[in-house]
C-alpha atoms as a PDB file:
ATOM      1  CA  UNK A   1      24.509  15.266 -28.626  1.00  0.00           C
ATOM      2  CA  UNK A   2      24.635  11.546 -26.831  1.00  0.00           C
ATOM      3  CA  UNK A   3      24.860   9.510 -30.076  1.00  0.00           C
ATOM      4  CA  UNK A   4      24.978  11.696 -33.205  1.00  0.00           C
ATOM      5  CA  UNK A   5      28.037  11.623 -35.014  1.00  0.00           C
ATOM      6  CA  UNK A   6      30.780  14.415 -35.316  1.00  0.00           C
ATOM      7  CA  UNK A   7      32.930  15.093 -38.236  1.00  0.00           C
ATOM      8  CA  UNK A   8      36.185  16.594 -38.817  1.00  0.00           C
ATOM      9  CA  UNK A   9      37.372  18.458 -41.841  1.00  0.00           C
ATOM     10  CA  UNK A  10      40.074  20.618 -42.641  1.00  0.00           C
ATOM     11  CA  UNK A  11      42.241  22.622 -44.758  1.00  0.00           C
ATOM     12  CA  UNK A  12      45.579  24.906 -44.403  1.00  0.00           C
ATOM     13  CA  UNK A  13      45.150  25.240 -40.878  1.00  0.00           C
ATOM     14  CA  UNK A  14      41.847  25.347 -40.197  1.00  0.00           C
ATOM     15  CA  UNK A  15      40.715  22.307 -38.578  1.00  0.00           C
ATOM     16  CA  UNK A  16      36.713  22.137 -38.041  1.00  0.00           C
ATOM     17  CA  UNK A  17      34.883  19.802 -35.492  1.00  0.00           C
ATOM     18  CA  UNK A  18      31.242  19.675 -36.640  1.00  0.00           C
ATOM     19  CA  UNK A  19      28.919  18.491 -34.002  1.00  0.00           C
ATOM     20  CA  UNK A  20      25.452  18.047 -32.733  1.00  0.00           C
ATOM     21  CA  UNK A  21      25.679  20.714 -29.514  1.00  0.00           C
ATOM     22  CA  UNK A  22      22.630  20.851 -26.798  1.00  0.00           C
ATOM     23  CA  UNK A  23      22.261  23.594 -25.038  1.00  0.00           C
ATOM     24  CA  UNK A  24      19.030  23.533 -22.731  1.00  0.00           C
ATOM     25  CA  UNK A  25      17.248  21.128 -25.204  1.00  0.00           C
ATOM     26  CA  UNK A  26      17.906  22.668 -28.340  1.00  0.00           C
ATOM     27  CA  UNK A  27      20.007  20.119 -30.852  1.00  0.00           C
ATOM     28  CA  UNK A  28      21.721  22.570 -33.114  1.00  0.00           C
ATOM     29  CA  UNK A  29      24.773  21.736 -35.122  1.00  0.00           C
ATOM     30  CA  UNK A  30      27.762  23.607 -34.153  1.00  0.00           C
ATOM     31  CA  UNK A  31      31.574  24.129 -35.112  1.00  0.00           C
ATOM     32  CA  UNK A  32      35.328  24.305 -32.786  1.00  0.00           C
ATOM     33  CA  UNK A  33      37.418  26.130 -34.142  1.00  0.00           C
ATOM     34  CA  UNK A  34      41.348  25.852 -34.655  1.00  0.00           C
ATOM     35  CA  UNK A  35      43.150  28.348 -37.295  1.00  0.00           C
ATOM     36  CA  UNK A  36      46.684  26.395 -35.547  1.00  0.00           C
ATOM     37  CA  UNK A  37      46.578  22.766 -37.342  1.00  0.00           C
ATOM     38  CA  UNK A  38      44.696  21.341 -34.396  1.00  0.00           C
ATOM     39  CA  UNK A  39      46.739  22.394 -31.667  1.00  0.00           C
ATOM     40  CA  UNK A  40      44.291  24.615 -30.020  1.00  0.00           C
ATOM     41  CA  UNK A  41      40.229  25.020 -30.772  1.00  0.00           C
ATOM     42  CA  UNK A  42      39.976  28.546 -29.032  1.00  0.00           C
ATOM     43  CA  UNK A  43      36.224  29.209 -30.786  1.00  0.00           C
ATOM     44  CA  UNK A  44      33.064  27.549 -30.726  1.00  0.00           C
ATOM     45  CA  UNK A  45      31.083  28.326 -33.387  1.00  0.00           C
ATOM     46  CA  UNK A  46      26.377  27.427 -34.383  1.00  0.00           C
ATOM     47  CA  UNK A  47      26.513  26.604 -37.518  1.00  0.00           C
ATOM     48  CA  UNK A  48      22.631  25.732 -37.563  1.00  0.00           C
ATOM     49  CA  UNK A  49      19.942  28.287 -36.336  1.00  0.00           C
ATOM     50  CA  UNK A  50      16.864  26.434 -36.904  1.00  0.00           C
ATOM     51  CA  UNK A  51      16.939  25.854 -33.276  1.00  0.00           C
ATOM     52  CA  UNK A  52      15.579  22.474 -33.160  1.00  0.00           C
ATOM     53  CA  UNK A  53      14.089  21.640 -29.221  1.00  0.00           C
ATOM     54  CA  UNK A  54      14.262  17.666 -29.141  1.00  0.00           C
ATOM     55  CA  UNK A  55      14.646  15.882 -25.661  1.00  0.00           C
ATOM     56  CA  UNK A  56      15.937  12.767 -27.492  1.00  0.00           C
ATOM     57  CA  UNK A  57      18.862  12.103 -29.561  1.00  0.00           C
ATOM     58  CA  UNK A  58      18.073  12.231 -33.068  1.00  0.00           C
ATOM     59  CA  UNK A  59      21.373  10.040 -34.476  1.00  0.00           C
ATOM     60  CA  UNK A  60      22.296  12.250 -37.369  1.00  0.00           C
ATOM     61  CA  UNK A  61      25.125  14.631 -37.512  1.00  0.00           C
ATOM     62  CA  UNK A  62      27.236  17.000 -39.582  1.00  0.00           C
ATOM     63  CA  UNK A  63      28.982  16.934 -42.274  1.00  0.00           C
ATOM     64  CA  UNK A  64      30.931  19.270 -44.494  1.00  0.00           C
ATOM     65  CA  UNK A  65      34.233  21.018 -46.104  1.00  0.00           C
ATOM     66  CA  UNK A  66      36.065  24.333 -45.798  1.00  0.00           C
ATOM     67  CA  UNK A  67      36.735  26.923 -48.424  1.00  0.00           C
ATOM     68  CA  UNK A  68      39.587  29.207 -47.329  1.00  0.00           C
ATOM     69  CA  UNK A  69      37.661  31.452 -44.715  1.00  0.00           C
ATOM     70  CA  UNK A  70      34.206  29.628 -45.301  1.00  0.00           C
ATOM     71  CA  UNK A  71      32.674  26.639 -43.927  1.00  0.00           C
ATOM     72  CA  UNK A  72      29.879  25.139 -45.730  1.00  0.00           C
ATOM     73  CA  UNK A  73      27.841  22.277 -43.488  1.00  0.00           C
ATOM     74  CA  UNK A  74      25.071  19.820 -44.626  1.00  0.00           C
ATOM     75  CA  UNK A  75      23.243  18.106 -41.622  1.00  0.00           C
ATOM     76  CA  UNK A  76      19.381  17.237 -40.831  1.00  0.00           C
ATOM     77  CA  UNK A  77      17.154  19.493 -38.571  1.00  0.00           C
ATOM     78  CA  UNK A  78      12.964  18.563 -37.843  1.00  0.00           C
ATOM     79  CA  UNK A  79      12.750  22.371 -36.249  1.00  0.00           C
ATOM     80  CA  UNK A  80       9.680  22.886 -38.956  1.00  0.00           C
ATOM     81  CA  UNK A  81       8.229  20.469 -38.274  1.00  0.00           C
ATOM     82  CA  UNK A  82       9.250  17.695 -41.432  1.00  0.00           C
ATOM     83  CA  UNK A  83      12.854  16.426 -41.603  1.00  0.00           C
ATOM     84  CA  UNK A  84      14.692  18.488 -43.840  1.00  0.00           C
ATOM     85  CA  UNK A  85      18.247  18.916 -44.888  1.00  0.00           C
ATOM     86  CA  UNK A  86      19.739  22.073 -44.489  1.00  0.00           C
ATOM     87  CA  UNK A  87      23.244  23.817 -46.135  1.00  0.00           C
ATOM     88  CA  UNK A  88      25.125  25.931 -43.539  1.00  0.00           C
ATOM     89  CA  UNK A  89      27.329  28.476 -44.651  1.00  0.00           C
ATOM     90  CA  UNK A  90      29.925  29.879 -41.721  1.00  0.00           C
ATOM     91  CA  UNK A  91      32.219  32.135 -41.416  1.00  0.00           C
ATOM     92  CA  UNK A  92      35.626  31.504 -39.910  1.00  0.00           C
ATOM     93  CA  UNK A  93      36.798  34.895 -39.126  1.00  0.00           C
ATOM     94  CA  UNK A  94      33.789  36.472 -38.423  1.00  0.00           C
ATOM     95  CA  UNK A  95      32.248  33.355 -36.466  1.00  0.00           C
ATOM     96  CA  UNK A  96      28.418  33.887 -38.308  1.00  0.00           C
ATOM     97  CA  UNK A  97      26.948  31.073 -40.334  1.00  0.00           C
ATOM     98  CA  UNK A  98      23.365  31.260 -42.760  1.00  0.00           C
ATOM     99  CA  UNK A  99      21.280  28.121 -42.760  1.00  0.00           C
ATOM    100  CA  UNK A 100      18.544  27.243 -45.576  1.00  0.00           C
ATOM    101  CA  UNK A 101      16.971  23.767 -46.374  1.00  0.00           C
ATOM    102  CA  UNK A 102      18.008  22.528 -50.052  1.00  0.00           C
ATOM    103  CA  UNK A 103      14.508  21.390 -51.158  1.00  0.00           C
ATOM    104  CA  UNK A 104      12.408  22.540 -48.703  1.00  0.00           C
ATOM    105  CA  UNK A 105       9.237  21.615 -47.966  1.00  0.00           C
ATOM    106  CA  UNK A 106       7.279  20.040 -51.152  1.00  0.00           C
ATOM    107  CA  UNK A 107       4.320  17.687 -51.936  1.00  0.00           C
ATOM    108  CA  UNK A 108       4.652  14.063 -51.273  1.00  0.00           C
ATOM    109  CA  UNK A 109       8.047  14.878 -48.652  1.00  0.00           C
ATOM    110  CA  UNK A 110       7.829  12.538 -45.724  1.00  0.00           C
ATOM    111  CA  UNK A 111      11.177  13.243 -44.380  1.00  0.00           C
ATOM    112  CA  UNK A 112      15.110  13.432 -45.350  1.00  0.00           C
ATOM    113  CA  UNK A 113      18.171  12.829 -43.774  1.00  0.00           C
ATOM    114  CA  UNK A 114      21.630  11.875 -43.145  1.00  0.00           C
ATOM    115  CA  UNK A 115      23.324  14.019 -45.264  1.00  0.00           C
ATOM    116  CA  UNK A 116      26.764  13.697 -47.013  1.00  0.00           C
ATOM    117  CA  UNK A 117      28.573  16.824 -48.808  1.00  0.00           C
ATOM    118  CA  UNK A 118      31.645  16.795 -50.782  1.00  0.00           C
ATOM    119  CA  UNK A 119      33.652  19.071 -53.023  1.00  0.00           C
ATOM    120  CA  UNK A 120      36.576  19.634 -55.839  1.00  0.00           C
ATOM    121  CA  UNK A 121      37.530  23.264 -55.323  1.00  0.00           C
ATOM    122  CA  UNK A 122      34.420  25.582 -55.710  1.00  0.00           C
ATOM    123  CA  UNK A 123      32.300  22.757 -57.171  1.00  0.00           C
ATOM    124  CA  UNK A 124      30.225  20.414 -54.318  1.00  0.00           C
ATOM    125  CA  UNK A 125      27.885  17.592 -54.119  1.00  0.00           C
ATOM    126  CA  UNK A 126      25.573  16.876 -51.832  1.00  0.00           C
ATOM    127  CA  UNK A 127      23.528  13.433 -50.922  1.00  0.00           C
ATOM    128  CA  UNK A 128      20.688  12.527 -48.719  1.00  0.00           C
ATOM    129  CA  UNK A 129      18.154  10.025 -47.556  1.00  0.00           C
ATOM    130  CA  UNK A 130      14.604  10.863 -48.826  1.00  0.00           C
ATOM    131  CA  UNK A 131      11.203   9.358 -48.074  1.00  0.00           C
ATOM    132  CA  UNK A 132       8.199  10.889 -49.959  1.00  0.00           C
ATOM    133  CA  UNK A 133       5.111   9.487 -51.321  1.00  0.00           C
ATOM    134  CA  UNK A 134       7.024   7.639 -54.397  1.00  0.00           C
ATOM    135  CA  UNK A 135       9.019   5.681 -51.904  1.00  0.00           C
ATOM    136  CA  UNK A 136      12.075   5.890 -50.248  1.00  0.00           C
ATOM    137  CA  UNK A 137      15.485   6.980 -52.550  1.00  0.00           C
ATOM    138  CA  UNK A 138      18.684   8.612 -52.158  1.00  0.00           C
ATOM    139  CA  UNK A 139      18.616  12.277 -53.654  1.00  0.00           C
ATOM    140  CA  UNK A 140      21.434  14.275 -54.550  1.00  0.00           C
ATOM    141  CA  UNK A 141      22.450  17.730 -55.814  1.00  0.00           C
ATOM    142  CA  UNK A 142      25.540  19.633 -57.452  1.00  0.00           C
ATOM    143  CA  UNK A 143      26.636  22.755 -58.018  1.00  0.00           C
ATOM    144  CA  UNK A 144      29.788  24.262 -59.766  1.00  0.00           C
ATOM    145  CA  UNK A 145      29.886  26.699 -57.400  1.00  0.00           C
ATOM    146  CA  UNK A 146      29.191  26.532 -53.997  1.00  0.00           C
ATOM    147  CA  UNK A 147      28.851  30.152 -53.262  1.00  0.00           C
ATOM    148  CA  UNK A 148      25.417  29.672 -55.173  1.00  0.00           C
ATOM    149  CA  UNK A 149      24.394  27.149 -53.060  1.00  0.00           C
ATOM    150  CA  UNK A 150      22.352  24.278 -54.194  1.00  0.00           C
ATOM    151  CA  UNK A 151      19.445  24.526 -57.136  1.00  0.00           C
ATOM    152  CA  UNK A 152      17.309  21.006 -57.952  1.00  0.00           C
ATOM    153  CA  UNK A 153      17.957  17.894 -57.537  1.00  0.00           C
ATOM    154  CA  UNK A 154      17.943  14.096 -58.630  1.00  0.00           C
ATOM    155  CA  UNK A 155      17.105  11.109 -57.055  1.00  0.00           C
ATOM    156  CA  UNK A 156      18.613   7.211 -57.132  1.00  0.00           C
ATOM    157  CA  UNK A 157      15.830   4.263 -56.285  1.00  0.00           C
ATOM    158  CA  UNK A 158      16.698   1.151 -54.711  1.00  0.00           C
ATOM    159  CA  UNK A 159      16.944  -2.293 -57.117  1.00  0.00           C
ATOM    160  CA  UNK A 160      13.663  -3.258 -55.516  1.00  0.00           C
ATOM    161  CA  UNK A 161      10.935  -2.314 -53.597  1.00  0.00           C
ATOM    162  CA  UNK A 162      12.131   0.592 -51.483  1.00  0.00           C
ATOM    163  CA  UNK A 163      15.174  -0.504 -49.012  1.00  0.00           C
ATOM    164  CA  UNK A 164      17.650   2.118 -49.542  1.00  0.00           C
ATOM    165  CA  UNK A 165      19.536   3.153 -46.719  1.00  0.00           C
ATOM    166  CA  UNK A 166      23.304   4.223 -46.179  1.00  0.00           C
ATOM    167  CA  UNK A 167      25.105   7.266 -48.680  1.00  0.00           C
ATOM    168  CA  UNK A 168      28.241   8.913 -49.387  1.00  0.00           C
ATOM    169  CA  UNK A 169      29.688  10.968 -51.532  1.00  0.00           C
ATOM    170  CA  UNK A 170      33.376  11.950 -52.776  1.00  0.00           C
ATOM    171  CA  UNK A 171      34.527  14.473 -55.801  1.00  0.00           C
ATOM    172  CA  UNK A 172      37.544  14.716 -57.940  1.00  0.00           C
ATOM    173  CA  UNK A 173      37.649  17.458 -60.289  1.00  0.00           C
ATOM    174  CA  UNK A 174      35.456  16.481 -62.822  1.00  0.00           C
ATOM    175  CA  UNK A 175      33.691  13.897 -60.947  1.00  0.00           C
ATOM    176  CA  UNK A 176      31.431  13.010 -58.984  1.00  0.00           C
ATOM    177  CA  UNK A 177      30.694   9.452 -57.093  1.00  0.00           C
ATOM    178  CA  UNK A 178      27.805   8.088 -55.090  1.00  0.00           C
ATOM    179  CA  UNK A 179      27.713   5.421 -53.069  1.00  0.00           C
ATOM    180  CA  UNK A 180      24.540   3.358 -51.042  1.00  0.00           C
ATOM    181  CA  UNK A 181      23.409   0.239 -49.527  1.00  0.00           C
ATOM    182  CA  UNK A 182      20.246  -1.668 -50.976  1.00  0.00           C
ATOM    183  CA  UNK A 183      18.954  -3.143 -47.900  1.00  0.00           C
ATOM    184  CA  UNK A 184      16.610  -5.394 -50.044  1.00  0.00           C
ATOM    185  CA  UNK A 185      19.404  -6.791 -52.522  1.00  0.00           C
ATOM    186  CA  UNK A 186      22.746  -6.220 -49.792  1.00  0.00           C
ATOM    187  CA  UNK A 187      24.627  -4.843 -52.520  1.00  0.00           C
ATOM    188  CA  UNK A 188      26.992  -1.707 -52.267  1.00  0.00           C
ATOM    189  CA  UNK A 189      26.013   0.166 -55.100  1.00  0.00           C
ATOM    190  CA  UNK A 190      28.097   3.077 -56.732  1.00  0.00           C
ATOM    191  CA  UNK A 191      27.367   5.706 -59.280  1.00  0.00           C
ATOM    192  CA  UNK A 192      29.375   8.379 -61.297  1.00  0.00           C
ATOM    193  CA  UNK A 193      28.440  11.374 -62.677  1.00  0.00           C
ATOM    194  CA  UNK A 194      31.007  13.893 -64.632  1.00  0.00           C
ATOM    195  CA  UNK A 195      30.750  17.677 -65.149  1.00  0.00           C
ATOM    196  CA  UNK A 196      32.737  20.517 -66.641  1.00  0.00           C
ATOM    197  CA  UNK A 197      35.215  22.315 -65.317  1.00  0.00           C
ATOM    198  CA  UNK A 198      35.473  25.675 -65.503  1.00  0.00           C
ATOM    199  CA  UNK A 199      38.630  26.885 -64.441  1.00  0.00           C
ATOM    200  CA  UNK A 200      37.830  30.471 -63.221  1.00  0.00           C
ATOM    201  CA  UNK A 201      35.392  28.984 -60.561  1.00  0.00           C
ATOM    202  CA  UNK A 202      36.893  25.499 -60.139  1.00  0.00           C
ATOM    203  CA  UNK A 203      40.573  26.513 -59.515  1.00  0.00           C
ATOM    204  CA  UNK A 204      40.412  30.138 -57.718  1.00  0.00           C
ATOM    205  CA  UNK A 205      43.395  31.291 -56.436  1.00  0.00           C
ATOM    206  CA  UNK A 206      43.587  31.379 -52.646  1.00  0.00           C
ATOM    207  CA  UNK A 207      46.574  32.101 -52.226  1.00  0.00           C
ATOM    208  CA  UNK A 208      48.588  35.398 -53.314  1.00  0.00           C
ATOM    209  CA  UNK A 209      52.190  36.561 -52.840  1.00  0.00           C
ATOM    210  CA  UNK A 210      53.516  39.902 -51.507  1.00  0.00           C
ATOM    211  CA  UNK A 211      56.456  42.341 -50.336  1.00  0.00           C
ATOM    212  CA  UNK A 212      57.322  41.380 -47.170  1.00  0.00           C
ATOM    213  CA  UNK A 213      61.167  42.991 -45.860  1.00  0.00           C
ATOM    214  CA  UNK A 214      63.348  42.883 -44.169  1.00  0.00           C
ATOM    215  CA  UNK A 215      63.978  39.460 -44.565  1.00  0.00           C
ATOM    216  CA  UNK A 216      65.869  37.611 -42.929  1.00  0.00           C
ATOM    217  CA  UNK A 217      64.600  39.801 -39.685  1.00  0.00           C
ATOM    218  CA  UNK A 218      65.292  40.344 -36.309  1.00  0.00           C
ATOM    219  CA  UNK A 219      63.248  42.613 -34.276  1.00  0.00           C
ATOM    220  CA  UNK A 220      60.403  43.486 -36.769  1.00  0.00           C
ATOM    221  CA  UNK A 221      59.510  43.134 -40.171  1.00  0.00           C
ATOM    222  CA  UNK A 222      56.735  44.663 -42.808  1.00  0.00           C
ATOM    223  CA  UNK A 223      54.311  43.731 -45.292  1.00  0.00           C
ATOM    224  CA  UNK A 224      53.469  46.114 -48.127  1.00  0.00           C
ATOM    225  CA  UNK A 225      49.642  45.225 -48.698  1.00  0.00           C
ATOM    226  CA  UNK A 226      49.039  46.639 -52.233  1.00  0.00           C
ATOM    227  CA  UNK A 227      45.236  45.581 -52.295  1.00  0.00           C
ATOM    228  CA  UNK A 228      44.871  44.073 -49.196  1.00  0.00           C
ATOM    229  CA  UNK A 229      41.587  46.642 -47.415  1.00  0.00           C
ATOM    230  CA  UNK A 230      41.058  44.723 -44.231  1.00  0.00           C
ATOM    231  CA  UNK A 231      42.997  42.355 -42.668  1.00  0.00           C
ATOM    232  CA  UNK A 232      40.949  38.956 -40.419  1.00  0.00           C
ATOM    233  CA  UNK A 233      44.526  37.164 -39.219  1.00  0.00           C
ATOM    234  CA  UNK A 234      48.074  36.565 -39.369  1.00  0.00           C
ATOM    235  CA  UNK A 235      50.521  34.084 -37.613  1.00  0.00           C
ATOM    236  CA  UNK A 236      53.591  32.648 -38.571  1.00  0.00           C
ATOM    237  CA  UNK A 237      53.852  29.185 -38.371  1.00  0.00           C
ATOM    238  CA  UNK A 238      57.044  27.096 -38.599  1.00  0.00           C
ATOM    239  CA  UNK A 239      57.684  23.527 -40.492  1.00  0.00           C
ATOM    240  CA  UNK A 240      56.282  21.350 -37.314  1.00  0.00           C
ATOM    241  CA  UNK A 241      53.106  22.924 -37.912  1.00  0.00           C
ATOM    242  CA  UNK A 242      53.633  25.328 -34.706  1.00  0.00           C
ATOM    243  CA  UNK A 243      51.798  29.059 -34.590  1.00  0.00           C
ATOM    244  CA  UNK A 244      52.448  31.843 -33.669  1.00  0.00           C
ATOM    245  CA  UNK A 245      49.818  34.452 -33.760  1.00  0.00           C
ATOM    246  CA  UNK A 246      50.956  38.341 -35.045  1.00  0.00           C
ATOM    247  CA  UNK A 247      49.239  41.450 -34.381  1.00  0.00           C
ATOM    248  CA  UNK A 248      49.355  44.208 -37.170  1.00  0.00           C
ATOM    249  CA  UNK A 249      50.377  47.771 -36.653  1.00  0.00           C
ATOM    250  CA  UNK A 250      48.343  49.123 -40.093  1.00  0.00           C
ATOM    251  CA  UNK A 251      49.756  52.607 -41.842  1.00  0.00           C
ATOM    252  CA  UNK A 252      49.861  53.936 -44.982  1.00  0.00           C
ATOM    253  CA  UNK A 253      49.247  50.999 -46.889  1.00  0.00           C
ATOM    254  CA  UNK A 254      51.615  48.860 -44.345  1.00  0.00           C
ATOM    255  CA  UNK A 255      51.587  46.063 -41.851  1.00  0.00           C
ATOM    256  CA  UNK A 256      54.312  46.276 -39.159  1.00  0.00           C
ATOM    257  CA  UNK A 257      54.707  43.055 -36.921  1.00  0.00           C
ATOM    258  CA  UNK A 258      56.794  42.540 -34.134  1.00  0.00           C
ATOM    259  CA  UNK A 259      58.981  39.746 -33.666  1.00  0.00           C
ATOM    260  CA  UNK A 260      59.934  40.450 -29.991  1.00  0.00           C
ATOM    261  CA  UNK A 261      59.852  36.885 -28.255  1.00  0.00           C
ATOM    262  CA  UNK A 262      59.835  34.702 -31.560  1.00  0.00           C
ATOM    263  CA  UNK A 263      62.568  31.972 -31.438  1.00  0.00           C
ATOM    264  CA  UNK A 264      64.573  32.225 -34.262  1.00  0.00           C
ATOM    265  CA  UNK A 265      63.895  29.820 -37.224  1.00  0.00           C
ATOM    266  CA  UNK A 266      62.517  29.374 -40.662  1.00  0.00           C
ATOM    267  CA  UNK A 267      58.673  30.211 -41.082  1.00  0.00           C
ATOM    268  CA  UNK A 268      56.266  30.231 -43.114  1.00  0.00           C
ATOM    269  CA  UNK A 269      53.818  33.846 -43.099  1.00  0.00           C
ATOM    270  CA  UNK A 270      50.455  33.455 -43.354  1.00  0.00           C
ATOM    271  CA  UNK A 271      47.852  36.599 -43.622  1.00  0.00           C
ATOM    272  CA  UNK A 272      44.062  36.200 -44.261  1.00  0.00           C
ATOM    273  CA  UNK A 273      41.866  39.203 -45.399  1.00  0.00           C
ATOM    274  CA  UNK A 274      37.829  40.086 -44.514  1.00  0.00           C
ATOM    275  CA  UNK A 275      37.418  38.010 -47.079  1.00  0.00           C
ATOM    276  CA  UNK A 276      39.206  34.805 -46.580  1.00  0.00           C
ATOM    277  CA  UNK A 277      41.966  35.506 -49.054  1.00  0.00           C
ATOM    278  CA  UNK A 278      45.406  33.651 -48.352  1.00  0.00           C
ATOM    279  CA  UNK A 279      48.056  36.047 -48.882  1.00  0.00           C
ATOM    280  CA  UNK A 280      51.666  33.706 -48.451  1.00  0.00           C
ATOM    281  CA  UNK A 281      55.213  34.118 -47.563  1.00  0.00           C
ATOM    282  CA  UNK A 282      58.913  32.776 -45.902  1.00  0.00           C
ATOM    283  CA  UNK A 283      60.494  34.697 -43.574  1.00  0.00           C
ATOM    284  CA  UNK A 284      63.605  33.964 -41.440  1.00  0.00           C
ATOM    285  CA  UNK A 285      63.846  35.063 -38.117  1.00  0.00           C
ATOM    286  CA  UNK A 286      67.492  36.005 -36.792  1.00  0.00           C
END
């Protein structure tokens, strides 16, 4: 989209664009894709199916974080009519996103927009421009756990009259901080809010450990997958941050790769289930 904003978040080796795509007049947010570090962005991605028909740009874009196989995206869309802020939640693997406004539609909304989402593990924050009938105020939400989504929210008014413009927002685990511009003052204003953390949804455990022989290896080696059902990806990737992508020969409760054509080397192995599970190991090849 001509002047809306991308963004770029990452984690492992996922690296996300998020941008503002048109595509015969419709302004719909949408995601490249690289599961290398960056080195390649093989998929494109909507990550917004409100499918908002605009022929001008509307200057607000995307922003958002990633969850082992999960994307979640925050960004503006006036499909229904009102400005409203949306929460997108993708898929990596499976390349399919659902998209739902966070307030919705209620009495006295005039509009909201430019979006900013954050997180600390499974716990996220999300903050927004708003303009209803009590004036104009930067509104935010939180949730301990993202997979929920996003239920309520609160709002922060400007030191006078109603020039608020300008938001962020960051987390640390157990935090959560907000910052804004008062048009009418100048200031930079900043706010903190703490929470609870509950370990069993703040610090899930991505990544798992399991039998992988003969190692070191030469020609082949295999994976014993215990209670691994489905498998999305795997790729070995070495300490330059180079991939190589694997294809699984599946039997009895095994994973056979092939290392025909791998240069020989120290790597890291990297599988991902169905459902976005890191399982992690080091293998040398010989």
């Amino acid at each position: 989209c001509d002047c809306c904003p991308a963004s770029l978040v990452s984690s492992g080796n996922n690296s996300i664009m998020l941008f503002r795509n048109v595509l015969s007049g419709i302004r719909d947010m949408y995601a490249g894709i690289s599961s290398d570090g960056g080195m390649t962005f093989l998929n494109t991605a909507p990550m917004d199916n409100t499918n908002w028909m605009l022929s001008s740009c509307p200057a607000s874009g995307p922003d958002g974080f990633v969850i082992g196989d999960s994307i979640y995206t925050a960004f503006m869309s006036s499909a229904s009519g009102t400005s409203l802020v949306y929460l997108s939640h993708s898929s990596i693997s499976a390349l399919s996103s659902s998209t739902a406004p966070i307030t919705g539609l209620f009495t006295g909304l005039y509009a909201q927009n430019y979006p900013r989402i954050a997180n600390a593990g499974n716990a996220a924050a999300v903050v927004w421009k708003q303009n209803a009938s009590s004036g104009n105020c930067i509104a935010y939400s939180f949730t301990n756990n993202i997979s929920n989504g996003f239920s309520g929210y609160n709002t922060i008014t400007a030191a006078t009259g109603s020039g608020i413009i300008n938001t962020d927002a960051a987390m640390s685990p157990g935090a959560v901080h907000i910052v804004w511009e008062d048009d009418n003052t100048g200031n930079v204003m900043y706010m903190k809010g703490t929470y609870s953390i509950t370990t069993s949804v703040q610090q899930p455990v991505e990544k798992e450990s399991f039998d992988l022989y003969p190692n070191p290896a030469s020609e082949s080696f295999t994976v014993s997958l215990k209670s691994i059902i489905n498998i999305s990806s795997c790729r070995l990737t070495d300490n330059a941050g180079r991939s190589i992508e694997l294809k699984p020969s599946v039997k009895n409760g095994k994973a056979f790769f092939s290392l025909i054509g791998v240069p020989k080397g120290n790597y890291y192995f990297i599988l991902i289930d169905t459902t976005g599970k890191n399982y992690n190991g080091k293998i040398i090849v010989q």
